[in-house]
C-alpha atoms as a PDB file:
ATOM      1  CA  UNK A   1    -134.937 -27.124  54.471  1.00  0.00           C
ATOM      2  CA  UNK A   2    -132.766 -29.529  53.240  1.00  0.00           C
ATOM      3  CA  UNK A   3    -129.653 -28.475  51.321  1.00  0.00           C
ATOM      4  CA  UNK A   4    -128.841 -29.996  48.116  1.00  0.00           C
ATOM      5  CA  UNK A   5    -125.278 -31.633  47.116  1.00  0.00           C
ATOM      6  CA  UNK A   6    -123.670 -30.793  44.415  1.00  0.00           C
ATOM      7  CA  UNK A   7    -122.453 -34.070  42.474  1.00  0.00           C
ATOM      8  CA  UNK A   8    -118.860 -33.875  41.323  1.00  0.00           C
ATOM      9  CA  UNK A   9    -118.319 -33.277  37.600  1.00  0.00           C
ATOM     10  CA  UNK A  10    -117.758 -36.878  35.789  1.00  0.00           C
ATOM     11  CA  UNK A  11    -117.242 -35.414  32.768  1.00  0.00           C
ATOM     12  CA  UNK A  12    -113.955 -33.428  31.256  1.00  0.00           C
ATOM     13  CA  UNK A  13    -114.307 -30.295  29.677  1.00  0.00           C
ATOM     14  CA  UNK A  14    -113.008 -30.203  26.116  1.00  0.00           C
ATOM     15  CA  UNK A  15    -113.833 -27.828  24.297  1.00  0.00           C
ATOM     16  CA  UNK A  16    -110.386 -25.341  25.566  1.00  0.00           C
ATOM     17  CA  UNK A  17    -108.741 -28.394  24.163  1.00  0.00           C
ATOM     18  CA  UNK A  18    -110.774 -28.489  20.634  1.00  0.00           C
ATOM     19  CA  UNK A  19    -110.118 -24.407  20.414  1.00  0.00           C
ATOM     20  CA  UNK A  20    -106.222 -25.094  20.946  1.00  0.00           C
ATOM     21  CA  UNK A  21    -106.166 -27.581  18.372  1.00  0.00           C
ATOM     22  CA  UNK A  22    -107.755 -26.075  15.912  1.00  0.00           C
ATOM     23  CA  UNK A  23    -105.537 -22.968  16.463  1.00  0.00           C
ATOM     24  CA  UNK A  24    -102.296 -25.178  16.187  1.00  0.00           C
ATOM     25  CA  UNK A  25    -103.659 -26.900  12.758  1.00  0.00           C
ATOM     26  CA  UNK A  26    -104.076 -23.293  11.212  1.00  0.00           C
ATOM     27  CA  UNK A  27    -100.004 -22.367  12.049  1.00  0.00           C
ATOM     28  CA  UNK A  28     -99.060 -25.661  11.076  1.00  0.00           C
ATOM     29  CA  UNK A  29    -101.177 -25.681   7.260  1.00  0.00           C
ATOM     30  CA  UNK A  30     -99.971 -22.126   6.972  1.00  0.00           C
ATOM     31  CA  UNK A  31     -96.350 -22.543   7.897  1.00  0.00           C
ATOM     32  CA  UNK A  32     -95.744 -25.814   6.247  1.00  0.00           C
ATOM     33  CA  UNK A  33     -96.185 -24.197   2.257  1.00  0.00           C
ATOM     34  CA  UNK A  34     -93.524 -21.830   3.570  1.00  0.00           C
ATOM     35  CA  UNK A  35     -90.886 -24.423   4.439  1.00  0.00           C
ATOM     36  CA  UNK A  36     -90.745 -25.877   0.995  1.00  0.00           C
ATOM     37  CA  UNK A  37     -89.994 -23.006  -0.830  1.00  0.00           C
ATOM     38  CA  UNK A  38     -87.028 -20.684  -1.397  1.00  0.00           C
ATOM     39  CA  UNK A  39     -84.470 -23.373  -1.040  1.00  0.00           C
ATOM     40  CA  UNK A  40     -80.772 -22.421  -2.890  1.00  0.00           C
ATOM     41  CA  UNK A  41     -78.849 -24.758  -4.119  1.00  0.00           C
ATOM     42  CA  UNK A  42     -75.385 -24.549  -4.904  1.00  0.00           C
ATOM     43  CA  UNK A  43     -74.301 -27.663  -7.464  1.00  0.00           C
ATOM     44  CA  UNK A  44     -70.721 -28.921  -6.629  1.00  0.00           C
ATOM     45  CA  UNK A  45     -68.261 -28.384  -8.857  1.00  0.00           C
ATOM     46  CA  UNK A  46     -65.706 -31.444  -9.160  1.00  0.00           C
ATOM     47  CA  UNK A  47     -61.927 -31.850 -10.934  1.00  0.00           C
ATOM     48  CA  UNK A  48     -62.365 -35.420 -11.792  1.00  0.00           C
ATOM     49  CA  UNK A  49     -65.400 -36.964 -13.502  1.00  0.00           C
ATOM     50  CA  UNK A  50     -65.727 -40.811 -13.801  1.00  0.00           C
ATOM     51  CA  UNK A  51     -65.533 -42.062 -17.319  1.00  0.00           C
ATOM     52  CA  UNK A  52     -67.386 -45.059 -18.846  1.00  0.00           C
ATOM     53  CA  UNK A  53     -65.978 -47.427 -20.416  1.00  0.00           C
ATOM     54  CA  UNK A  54     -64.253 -46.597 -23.237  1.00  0.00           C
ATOM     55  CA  UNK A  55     -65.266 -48.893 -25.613  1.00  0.00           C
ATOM     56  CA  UNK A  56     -68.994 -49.550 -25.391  1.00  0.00           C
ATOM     57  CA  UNK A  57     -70.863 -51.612 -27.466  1.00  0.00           C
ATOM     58  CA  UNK A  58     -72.306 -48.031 -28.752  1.00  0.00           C
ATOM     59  CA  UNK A  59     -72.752 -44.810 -27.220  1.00  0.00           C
ATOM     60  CA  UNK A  60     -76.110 -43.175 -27.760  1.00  0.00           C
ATOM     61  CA  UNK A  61     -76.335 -39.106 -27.075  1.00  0.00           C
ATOM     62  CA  UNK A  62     -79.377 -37.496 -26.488  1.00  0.00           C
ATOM     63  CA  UNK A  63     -78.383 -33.210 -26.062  1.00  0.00           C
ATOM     64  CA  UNK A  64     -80.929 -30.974 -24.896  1.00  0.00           C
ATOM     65  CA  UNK A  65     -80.849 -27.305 -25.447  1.00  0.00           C
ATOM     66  CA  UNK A  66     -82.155 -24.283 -23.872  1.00  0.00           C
ATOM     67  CA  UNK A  67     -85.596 -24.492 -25.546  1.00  0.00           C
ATOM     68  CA  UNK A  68     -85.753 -28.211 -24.458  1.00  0.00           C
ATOM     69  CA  UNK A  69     -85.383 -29.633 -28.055  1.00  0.00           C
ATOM     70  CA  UNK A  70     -84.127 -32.795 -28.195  1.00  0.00           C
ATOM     71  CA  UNK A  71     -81.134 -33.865 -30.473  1.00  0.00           C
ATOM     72  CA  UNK A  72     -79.888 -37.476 -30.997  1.00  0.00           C
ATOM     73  CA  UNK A  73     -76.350 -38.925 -31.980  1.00  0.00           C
ATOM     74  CA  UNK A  74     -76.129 -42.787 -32.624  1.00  0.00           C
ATOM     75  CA  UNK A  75     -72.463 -43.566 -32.642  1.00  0.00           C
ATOM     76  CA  UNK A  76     -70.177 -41.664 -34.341  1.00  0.00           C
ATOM     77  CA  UNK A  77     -73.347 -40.857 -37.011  1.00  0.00           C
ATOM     78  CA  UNK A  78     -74.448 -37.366 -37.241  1.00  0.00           C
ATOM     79  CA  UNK A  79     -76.655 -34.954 -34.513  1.00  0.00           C
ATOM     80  CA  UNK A  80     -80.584 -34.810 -35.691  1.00  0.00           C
ATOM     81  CA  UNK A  81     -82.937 -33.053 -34.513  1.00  0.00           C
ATOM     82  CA  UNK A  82     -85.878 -35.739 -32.765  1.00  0.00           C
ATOM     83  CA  UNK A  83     -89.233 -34.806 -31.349  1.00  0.00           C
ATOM     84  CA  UNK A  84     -90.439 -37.048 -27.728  1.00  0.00           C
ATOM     85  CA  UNK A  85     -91.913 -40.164 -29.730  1.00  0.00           C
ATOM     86  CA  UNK A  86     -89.445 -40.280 -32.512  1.00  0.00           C
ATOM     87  CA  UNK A  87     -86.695 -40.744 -29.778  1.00  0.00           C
ATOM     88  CA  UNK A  88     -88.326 -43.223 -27.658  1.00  0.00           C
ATOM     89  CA  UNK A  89     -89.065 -45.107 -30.941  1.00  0.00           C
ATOM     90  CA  UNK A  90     -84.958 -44.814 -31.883  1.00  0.00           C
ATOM     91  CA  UNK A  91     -83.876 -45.444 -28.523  1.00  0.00           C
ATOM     92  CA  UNK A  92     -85.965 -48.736 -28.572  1.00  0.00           C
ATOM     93  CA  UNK A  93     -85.161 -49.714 -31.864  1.00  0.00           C
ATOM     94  CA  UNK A  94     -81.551 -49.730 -31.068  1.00  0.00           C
ATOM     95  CA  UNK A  95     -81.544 -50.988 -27.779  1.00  0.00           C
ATOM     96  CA  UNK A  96     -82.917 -53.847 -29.241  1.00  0.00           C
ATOM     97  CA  UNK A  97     -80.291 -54.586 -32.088  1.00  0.00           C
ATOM     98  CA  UNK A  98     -77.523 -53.889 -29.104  1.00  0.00           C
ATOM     99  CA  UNK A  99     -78.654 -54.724 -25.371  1.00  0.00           C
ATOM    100  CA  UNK A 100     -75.122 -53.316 -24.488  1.00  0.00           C
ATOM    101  CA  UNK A 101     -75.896 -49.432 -24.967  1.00  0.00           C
ATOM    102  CA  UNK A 102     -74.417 -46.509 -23.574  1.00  0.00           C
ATOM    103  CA  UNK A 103     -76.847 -43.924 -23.343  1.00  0.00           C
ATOM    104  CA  UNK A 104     -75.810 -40.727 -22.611  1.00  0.00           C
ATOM    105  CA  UNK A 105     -77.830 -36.973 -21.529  1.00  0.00           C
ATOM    106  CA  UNK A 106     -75.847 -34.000 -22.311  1.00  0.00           C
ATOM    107  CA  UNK A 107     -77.722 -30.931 -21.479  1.00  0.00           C
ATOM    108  CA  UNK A 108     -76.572 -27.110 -22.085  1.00  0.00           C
ATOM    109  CA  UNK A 109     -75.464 -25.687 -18.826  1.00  0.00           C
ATOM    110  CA  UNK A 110     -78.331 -22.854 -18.999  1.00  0.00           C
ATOM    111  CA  UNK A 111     -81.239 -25.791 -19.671  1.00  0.00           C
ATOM    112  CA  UNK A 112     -84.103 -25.628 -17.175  1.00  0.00           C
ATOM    113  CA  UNK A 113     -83.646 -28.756 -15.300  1.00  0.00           C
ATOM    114  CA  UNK A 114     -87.583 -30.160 -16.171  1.00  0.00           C
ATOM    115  CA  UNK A 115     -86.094 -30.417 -19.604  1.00  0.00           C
ATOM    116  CA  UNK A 116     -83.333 -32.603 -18.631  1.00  0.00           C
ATOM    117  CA  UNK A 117     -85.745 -34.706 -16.470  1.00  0.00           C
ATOM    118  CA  UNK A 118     -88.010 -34.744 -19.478  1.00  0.00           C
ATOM    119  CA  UNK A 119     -85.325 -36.017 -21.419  1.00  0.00           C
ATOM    120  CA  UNK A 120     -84.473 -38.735 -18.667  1.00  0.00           C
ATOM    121  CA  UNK A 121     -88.402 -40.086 -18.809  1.00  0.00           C
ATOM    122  CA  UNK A 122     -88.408 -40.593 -22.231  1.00  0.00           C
ATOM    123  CA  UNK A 123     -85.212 -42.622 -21.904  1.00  0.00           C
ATOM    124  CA  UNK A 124     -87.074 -44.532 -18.879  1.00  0.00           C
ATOM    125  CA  UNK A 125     -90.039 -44.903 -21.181  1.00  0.00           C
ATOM    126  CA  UNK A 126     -87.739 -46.513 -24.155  1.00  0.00           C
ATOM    127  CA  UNK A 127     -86.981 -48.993 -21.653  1.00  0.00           C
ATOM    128  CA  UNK A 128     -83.150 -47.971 -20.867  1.00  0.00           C
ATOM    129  CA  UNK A 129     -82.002 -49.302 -17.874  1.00  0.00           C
ATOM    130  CA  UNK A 130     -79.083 -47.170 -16.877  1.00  0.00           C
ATOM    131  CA  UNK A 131     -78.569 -43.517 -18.231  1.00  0.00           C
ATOM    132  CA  UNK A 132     -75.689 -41.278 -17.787  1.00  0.00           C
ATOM    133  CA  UNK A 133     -75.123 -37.323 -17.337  1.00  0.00           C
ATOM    134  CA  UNK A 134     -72.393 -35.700 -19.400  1.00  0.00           C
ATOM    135  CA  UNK A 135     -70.230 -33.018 -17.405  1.00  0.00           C
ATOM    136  CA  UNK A 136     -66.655 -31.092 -18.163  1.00  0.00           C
ATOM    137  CA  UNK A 137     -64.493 -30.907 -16.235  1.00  0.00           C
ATOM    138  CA  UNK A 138     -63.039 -27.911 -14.348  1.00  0.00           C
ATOM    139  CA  UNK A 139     -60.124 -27.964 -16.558  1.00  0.00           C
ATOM    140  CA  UNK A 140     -62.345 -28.191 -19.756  1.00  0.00           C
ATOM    141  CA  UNK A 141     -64.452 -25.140 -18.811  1.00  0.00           C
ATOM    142  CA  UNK A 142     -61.834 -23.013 -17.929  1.00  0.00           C
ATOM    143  CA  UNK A 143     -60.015 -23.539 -21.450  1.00  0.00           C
ATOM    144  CA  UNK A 144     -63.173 -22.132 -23.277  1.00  0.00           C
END
């Protein structure tokens, strides 16, 4: 009786290395939510701010409050009260009469920040170039 030989295996078996990649793709899509969220962050507080020039062609100020309504100031004119498209339609008009505009964000220090980004879109959208974040000082905020 003749014996048969057993051929060697050509093939590799992969299915221990299909289970161990499938197990690694579940830690990694359940850890990776977890290592975006959570994250402190402690703004810097500073004792000099840089100042602009000082005398701009005109300084526009857009102030946003806690509730995220939106105030403007044109110059030394008075503080109204704006909704989104009557600023972008201000902001436009007068960055056309006066290319050189100094545009300016002052938000209250208890805003939520998507207001203040809101705020910086809009400007974006009315086609301002370069916008600018008002701050006090250390020395300001300690006198009040």
């Amino acid at each position: 009786m003749a014996r048969k030989r057993r051929k060697p295996m050509a093939e590799i078996n992969v299915v221990p290395y299909i289970d161990v990649m499938m197990v690694l793709l579940v830690i990694f899509m359940i850890s990776t939510p977890l290592l975006t969220q959570g994250v402190k962050v402690e703004l810097p507080q500073t004792d000099e701010t840089e100042s602009l020039d000082p005398k701009p062609a005109e300084t526009v100020i857009v102030k946003v409050d806690v509730e995220g309504r939106l105030y403007l100031t044109i110059g030394t004119g008075k503080e109204k009260p704006v909704n989104r498209e009557q600023l972008v339609d201000q902001i436009k008009n007068k960055f056309m009469e006066k290319a050189k505009l100094s545009v300016l964000v002052a938000g209250d220090k208890d805003v939520r920040y998507v207001f203040i980004m809101d705020a910086l879109a809009l400007l974006t959208k009315a086609g301002i170039p370069n916008v600018g974040l008002m701050t006090k000082t250390l020395d300001e905020t300690a006198s009040e």
